[in-house]
PDB file of N, CA and C in Angstrom:
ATOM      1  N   UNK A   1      94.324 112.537 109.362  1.00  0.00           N
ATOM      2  CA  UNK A   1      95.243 113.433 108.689  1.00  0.00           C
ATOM      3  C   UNK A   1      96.264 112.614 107.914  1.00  0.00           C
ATOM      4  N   UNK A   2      96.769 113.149 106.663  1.00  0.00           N
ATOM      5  CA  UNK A   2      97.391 112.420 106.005  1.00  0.00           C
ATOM      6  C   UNK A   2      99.105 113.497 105.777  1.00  0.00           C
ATOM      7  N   UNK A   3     100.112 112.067 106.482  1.00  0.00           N
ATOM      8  CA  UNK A   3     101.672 112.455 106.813  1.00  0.00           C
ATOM      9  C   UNK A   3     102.201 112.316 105.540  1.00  0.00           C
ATOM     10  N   UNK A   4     103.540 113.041 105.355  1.00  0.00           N
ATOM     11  CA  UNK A   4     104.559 112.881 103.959  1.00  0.00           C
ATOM     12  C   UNK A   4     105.134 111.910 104.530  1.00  0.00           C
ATOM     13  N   UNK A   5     104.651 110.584 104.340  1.00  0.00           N
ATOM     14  CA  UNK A   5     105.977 109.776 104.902  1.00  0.00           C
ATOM     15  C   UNK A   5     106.430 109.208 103.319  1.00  0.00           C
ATOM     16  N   UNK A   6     107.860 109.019 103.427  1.00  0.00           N
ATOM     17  CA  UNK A   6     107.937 108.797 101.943  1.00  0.00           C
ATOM     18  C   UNK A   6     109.177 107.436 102.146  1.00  0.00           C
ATOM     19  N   UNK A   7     109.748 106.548 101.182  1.00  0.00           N
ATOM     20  CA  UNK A   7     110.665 105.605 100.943  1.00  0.00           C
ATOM     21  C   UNK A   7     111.870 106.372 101.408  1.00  0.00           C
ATOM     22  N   UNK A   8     111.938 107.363 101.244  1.00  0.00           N
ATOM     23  CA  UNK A   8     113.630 108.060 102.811  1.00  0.00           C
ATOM     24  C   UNK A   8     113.375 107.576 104.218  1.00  0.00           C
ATOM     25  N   UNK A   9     112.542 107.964 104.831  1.00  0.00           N
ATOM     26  CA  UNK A   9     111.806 107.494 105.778  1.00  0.00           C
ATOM     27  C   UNK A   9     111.931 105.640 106.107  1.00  0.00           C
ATOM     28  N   UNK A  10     111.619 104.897 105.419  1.00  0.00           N
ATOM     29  CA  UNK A  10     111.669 103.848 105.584  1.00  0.00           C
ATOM     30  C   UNK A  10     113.340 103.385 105.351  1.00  0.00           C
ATOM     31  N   UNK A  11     114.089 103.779 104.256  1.00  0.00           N
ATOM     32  CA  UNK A  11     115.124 104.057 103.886  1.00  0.00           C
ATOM     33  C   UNK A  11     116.406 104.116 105.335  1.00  0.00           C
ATOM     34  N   UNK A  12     116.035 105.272 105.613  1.00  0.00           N
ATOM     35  CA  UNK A  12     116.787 106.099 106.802  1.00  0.00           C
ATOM     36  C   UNK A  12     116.156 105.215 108.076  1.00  0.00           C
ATOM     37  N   UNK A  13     114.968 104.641 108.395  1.00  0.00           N
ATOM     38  CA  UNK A  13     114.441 103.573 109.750  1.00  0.00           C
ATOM     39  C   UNK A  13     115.411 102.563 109.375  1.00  0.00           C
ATOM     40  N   UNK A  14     115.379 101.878 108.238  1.00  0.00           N
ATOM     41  CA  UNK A  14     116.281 100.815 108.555  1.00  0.00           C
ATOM     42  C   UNK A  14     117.384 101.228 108.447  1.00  0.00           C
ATOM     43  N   UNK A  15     118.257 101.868 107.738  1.00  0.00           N
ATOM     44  CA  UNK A  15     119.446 102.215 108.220  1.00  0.00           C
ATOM     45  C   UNK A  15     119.925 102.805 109.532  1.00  0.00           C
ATOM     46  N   UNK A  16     118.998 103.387 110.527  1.00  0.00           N
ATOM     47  CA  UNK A  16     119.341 103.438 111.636  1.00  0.00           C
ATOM     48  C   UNK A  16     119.201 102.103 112.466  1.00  0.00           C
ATOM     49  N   UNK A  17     118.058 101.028 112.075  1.00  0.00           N
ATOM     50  CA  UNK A  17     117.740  99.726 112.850  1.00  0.00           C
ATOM     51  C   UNK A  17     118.979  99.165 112.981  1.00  0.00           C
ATOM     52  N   UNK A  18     119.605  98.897 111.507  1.00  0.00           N
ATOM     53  CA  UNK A  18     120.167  98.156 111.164  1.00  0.00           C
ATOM     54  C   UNK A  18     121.705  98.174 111.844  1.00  0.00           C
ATOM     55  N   UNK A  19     122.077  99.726 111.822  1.00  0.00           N
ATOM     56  CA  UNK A  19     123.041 100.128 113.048  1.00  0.00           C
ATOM     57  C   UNK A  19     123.399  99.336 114.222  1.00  0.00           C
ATOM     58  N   UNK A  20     121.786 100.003 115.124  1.00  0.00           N
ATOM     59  CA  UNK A  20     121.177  99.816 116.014  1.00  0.00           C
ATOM     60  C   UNK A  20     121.760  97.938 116.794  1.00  0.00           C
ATOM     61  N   UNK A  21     121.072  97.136 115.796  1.00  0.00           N
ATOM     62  CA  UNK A  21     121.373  96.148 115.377  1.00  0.00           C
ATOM     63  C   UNK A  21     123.123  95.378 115.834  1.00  0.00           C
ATOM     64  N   UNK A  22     123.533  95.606 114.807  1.00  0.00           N
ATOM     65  CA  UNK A  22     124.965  95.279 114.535  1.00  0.00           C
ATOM     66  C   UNK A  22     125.933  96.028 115.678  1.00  0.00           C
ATOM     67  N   UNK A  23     125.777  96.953 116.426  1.00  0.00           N
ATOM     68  CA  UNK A  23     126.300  97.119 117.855  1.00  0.00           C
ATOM     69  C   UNK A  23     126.141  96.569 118.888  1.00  0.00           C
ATOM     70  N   UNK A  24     124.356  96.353 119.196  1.00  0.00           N
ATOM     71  CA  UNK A  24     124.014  95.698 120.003  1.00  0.00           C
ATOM     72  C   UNK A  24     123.837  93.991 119.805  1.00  0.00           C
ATOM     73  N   UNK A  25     124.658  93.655 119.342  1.00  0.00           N
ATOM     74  CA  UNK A  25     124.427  91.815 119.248  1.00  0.00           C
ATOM     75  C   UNK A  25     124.085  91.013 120.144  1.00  0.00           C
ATOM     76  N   UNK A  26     122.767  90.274 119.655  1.00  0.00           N
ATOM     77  CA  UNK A  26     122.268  89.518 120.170  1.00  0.00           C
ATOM     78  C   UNK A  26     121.215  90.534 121.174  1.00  0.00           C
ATOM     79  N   UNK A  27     120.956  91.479 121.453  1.00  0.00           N
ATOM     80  CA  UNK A  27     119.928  92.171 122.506  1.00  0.00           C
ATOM     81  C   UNK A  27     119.747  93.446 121.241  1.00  0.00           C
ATOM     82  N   UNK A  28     118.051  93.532 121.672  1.00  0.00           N
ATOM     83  CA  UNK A  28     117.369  94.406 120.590  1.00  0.00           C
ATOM     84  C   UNK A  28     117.126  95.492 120.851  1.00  0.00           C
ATOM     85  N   UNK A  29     117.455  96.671 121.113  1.00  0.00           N
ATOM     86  CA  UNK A  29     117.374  98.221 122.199  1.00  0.00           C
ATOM     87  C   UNK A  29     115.695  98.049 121.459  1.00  0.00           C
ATOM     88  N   UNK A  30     114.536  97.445 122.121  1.00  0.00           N
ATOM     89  CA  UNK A  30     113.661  97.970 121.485  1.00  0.00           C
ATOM     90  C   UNK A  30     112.847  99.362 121.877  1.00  0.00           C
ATOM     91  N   UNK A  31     113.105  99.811 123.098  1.00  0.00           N
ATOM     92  CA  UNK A  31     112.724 101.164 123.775  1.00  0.00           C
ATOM     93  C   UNK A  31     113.725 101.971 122.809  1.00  0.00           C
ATOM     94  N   UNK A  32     114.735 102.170 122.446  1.00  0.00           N
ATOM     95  CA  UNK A  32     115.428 102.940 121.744  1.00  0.00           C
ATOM     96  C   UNK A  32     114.841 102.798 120.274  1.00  0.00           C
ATOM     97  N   UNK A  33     114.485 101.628 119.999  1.00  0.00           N
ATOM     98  CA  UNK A  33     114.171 102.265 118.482  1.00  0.00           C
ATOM     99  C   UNK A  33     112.655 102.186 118.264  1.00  0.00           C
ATOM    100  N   UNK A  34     111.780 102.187 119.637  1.00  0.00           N
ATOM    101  CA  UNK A  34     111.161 102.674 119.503  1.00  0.00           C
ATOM    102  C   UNK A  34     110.736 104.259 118.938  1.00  0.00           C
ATOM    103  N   UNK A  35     111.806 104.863 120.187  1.00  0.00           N
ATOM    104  CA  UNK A  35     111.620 106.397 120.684  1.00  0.00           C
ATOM    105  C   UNK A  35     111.867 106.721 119.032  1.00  0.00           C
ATOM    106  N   UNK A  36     113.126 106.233 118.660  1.00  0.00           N
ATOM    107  CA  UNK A  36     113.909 106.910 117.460  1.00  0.00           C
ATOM    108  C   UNK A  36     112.417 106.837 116.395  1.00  0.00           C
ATOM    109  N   UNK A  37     112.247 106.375 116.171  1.00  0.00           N
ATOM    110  CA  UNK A  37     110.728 105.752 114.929  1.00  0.00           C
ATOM    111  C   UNK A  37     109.804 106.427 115.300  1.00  0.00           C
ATOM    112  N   UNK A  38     109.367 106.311 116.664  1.00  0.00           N
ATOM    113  CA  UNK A  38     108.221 107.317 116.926  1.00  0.00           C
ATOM    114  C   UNK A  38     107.974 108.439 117.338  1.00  0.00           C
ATOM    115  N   UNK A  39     109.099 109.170 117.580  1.00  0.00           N
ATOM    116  CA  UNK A  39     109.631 110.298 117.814  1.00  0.00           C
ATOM    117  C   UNK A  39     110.031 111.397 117.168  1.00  0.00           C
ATOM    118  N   UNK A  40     111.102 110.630 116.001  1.00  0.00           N
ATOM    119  CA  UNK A  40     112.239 111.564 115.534  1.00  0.00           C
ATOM    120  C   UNK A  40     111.677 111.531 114.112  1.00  0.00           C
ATOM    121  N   UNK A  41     111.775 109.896 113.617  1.00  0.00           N
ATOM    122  CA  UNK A  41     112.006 109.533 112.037  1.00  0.00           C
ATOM    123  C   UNK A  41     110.708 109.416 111.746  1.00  0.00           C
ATOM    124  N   UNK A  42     109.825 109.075 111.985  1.00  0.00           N
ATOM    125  CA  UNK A  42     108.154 109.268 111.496  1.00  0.00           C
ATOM    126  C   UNK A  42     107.519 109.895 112.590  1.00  0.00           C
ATOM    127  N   UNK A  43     107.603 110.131 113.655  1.00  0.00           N
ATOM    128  CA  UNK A  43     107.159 110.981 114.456  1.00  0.00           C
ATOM    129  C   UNK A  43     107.273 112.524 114.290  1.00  0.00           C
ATOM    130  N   UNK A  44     108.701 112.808 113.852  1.00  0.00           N
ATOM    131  CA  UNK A  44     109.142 114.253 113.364  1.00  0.00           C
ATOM    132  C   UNK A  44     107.785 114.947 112.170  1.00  0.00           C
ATOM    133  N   UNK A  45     106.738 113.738 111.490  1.00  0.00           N
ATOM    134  CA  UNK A  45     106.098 114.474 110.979  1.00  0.00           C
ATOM    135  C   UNK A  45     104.925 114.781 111.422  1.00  0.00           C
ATOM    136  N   UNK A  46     104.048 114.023 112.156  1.00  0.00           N
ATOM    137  CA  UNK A  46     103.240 113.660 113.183  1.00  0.00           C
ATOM    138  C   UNK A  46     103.187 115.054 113.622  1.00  0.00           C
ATOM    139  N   UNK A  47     102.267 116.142 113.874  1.00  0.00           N
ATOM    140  CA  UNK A  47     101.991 117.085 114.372  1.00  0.00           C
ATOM    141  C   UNK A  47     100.559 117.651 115.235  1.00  0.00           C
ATOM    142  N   UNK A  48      99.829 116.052 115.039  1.00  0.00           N
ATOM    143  CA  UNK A  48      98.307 116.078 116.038  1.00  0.00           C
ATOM    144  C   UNK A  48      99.035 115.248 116.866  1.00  0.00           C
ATOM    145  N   UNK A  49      98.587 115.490 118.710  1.00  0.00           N
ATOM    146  CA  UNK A  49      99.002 114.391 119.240  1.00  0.00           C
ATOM    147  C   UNK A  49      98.285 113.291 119.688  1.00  0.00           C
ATOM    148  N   UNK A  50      97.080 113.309 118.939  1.00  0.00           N
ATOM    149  CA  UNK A  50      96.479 111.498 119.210  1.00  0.00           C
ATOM    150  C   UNK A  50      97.195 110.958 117.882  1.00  0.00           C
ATOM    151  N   UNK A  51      97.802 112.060 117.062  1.00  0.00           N
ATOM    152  CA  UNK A  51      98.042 110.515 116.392  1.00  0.00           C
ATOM    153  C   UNK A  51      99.522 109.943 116.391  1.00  0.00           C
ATOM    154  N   UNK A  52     100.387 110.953 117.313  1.00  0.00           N
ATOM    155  CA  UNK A  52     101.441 110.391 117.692  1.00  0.00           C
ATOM    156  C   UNK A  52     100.668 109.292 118.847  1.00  0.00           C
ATOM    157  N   UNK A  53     100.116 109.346 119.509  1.00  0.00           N
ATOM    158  CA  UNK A  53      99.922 108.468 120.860  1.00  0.00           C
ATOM    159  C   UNK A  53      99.670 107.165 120.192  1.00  0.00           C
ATOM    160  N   UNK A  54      98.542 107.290 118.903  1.00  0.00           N
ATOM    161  CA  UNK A  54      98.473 106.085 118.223  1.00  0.00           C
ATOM    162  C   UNK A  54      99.778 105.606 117.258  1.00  0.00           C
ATOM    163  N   UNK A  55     100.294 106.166 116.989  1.00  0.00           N
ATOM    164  CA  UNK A  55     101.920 105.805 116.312  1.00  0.00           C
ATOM    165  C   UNK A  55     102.442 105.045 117.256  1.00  0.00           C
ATOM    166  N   UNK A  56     102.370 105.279 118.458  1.00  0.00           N
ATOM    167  CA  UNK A  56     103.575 104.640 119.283  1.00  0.00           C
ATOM    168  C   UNK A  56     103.066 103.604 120.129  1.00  0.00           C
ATOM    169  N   UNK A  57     101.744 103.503 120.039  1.00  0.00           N
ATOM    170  CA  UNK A  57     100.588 102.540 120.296  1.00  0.00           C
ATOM    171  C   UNK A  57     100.813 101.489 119.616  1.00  0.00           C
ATOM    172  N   UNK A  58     100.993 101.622 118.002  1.00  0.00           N
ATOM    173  CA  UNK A  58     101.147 100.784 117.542  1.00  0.00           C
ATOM    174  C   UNK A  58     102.879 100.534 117.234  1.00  0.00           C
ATOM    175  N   UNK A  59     103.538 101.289 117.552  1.00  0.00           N
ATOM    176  CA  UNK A  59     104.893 100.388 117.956  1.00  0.00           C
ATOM    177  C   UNK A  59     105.225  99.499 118.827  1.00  0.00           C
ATOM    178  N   UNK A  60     104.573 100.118 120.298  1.00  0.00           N
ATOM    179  CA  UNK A  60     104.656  99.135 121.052  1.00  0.00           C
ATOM    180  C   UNK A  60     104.204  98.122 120.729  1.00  0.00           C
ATOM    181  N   UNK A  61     102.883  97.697 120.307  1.00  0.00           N
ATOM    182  CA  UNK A  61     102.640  96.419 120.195  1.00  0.00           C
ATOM    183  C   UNK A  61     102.895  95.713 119.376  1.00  0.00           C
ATOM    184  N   UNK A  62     104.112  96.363 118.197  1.00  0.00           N
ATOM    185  CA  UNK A  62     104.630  95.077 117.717  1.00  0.00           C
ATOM    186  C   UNK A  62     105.998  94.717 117.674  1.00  0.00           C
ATOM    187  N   UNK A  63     106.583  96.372 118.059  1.00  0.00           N
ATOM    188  CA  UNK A  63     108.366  96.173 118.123  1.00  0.00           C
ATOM    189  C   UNK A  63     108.330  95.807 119.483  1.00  0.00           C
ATOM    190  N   UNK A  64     108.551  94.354 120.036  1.00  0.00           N
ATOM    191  CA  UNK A  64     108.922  93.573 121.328  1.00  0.00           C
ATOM    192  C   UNK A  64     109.462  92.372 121.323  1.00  0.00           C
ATOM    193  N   UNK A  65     109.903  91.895 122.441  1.00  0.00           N
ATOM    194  CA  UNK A  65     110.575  90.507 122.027  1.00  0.00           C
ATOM    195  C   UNK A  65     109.459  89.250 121.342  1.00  0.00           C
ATOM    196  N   UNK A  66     108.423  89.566 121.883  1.00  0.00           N
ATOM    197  CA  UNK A  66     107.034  88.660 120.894  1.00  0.00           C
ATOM    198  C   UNK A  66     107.174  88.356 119.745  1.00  0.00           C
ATOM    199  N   UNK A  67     108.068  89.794 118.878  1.00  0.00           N
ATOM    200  CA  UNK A  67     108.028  89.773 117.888  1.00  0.00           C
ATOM    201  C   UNK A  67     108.553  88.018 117.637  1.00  0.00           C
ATOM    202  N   UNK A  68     109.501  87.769 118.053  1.00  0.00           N
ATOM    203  CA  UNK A  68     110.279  86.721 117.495  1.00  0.00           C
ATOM    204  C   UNK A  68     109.797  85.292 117.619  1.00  0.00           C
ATOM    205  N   UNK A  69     108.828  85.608 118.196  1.00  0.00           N
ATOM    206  CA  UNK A  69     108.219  84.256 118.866  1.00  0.00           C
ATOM    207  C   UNK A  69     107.202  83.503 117.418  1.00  0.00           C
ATOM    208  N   UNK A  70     107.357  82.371 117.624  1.00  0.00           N
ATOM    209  CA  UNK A  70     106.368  81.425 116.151  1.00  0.00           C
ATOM    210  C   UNK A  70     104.575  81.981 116.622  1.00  0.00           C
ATOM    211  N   UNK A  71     104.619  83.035 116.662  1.00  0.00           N
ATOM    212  CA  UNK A  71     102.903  84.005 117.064  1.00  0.00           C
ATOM    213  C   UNK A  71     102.857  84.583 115.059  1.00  0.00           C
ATOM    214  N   UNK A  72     101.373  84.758 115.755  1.00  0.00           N
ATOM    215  CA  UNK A  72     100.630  85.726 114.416  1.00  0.00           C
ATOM    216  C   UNK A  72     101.426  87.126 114.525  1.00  0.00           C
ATOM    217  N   UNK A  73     101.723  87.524 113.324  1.00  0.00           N
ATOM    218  CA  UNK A  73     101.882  89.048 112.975  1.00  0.00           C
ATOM    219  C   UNK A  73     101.048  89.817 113.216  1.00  0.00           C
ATOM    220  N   UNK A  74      99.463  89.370 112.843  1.00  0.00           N
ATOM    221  CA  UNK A  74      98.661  90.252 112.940  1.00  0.00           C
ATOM    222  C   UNK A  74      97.313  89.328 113.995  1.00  0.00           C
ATOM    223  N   UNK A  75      97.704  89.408 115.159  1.00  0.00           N
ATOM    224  CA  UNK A  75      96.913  88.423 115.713  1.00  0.00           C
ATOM    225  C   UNK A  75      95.137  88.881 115.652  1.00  0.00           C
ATOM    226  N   UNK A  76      94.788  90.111 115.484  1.00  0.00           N
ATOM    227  CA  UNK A  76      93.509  90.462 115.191  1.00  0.00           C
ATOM    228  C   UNK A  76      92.853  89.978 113.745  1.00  0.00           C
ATOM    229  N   UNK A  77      93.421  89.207 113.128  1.00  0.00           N
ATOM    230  CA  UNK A  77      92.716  88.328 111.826  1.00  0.00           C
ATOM    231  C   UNK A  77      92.618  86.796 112.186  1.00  0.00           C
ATOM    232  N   UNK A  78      92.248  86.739 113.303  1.00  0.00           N
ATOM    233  CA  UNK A  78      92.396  85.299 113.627  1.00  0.00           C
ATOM    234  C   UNK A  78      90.674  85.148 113.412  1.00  0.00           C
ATOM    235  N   UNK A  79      90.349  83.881 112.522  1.00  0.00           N
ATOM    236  CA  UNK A  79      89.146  82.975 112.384  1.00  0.00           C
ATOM    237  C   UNK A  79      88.718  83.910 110.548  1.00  0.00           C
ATOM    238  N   UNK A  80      89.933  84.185 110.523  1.00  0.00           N
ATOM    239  CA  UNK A  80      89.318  84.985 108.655  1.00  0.00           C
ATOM    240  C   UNK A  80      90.298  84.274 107.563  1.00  0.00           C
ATOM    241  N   UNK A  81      91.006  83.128 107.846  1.00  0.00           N
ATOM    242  CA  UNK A  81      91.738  82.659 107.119  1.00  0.00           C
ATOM    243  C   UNK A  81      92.751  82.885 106.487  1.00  0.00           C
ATOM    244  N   UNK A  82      93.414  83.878 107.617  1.00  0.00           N
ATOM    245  CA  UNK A  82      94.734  84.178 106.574  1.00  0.00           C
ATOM    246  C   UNK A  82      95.970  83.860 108.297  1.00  0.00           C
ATOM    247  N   UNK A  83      96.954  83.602 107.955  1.00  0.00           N
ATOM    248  CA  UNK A  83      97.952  83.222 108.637  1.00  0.00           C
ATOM    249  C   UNK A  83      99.453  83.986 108.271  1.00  0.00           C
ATOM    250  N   UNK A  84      99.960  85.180 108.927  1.00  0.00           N
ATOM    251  CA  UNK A  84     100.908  85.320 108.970  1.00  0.00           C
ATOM    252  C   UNK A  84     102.405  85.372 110.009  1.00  0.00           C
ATOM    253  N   UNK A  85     103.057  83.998 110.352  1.00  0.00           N
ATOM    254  CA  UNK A  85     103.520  83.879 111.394  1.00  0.00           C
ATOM    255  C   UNK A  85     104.875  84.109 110.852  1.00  0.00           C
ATOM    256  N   UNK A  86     105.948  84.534 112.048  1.00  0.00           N
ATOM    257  CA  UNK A  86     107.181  84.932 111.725  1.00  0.00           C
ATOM    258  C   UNK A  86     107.850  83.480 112.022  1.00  0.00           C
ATOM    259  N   UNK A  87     108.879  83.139 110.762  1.00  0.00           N
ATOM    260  CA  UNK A  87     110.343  82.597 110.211  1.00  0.00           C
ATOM    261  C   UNK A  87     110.510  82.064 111.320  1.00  0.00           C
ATOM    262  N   UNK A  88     110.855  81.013 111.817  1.00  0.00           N
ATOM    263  CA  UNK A  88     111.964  80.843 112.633  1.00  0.00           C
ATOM    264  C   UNK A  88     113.256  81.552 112.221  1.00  0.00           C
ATOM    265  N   UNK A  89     114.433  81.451 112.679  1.00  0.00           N
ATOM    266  CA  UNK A  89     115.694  81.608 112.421  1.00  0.00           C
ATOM    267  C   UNK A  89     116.421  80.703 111.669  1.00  0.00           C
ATOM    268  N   UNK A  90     116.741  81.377 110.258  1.00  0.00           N
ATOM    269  CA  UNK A  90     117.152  80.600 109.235  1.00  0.00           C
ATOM    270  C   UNK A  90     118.342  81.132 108.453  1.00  0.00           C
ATOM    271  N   UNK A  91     119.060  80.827 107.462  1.00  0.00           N
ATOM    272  CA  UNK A  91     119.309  81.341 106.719  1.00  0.00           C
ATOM    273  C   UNK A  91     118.814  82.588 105.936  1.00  0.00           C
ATOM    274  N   UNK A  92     119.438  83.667 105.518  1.00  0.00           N
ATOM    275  CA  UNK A  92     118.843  84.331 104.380  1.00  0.00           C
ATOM    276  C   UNK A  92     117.843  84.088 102.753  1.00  0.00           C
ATOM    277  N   UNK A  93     118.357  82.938 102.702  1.00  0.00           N
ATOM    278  CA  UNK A  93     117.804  82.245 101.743  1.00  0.00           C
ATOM    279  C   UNK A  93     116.417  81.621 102.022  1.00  0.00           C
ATOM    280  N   UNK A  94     116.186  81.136 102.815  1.00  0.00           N
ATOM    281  CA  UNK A  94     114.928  80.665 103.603  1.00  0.00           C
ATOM    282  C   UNK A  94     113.840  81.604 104.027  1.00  0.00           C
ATOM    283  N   UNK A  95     114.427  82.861 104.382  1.00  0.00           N
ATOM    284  CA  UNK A  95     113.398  83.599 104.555  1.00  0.00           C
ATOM    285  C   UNK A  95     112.832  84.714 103.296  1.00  0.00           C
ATOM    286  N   UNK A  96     113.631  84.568 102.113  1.00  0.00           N
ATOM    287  CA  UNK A  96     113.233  85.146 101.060  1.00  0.00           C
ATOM    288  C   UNK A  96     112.208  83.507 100.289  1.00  0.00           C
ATOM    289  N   UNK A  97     112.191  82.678 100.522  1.00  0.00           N
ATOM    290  CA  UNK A  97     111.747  81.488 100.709  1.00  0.00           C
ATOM    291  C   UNK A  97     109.899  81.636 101.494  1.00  0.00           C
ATOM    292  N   UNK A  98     110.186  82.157 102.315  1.00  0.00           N
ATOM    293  CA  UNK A  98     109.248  81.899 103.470  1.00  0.00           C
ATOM    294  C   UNK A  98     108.537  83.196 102.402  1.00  0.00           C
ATOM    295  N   UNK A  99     108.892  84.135 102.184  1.00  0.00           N
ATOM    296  CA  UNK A  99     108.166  85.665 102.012  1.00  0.00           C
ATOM    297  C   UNK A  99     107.608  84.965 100.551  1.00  0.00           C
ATOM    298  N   UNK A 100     107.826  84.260  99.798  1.00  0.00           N
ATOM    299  CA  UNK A 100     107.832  83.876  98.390  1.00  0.00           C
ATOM    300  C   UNK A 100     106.669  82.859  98.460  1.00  0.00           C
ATOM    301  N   UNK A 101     107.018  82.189  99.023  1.00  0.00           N
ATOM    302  CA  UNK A 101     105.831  80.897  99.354  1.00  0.00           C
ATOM    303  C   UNK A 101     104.637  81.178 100.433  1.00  0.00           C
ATOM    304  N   UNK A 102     104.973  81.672 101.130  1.00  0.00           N
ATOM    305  CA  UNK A 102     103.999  82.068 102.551  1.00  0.00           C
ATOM    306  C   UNK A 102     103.167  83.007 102.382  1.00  0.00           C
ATOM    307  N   UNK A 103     103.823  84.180 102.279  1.00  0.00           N
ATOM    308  CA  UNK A 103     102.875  85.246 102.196  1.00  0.00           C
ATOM    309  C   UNK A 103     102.153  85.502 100.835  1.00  0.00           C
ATOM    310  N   UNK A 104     101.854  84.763 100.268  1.00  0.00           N
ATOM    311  CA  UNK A 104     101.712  85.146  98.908  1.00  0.00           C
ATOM    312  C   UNK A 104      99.839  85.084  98.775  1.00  0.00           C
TER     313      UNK A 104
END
């Protein structure tokens, strides 16, 4: 089935992350922004429920502290030649750097 998810949506996720974020310093509510994402803000459109179960299927497995770790983004493309690993912790500049040179 195909959702209205539109650039508000993504828009309005990070402006709630980003909140989210900047209160909680240094610790990531990731059960909270889970729920909020898969629930409320793209979940709110979601109206079969396997495919909420798979929405939040695939939140869990990537909004976690893993995330931050020098791991694959997408660890199921491993032996197809493509490599996308997350930034260390850098500057802002470095990681528009990293997205410019890396992922390209």
């Amino acid at each position: 089935m195909s959702y209205p998810f539109n650039m508000g949506d993504l828009r309005d996720s990070y402006s709630v992350m980003s909140r989210y974020l900047s209160q909680n310093q240094g610790k990531i509510p990731f059960d909270d922004l889970i729920y909020i994402f898969g629930e409320i803000m793209y979940g709110g459109h979601i109206v079969d429920n396997w495919d909420r179960i798979l929405c939040n299927s695939y939140l869990v497995n990537i909004m976690n502290e893993k995330l931050f770790d020098e791991s694959e983004l997408f660890p199921y493309i491993e032996g197809k030649g493509h490599s996308f690993k997350v930034p260390g912790i850098s500057p802002y500049e470095k990681y528009l750097e990293h997205i410019e040179v890396t992922l390209q």
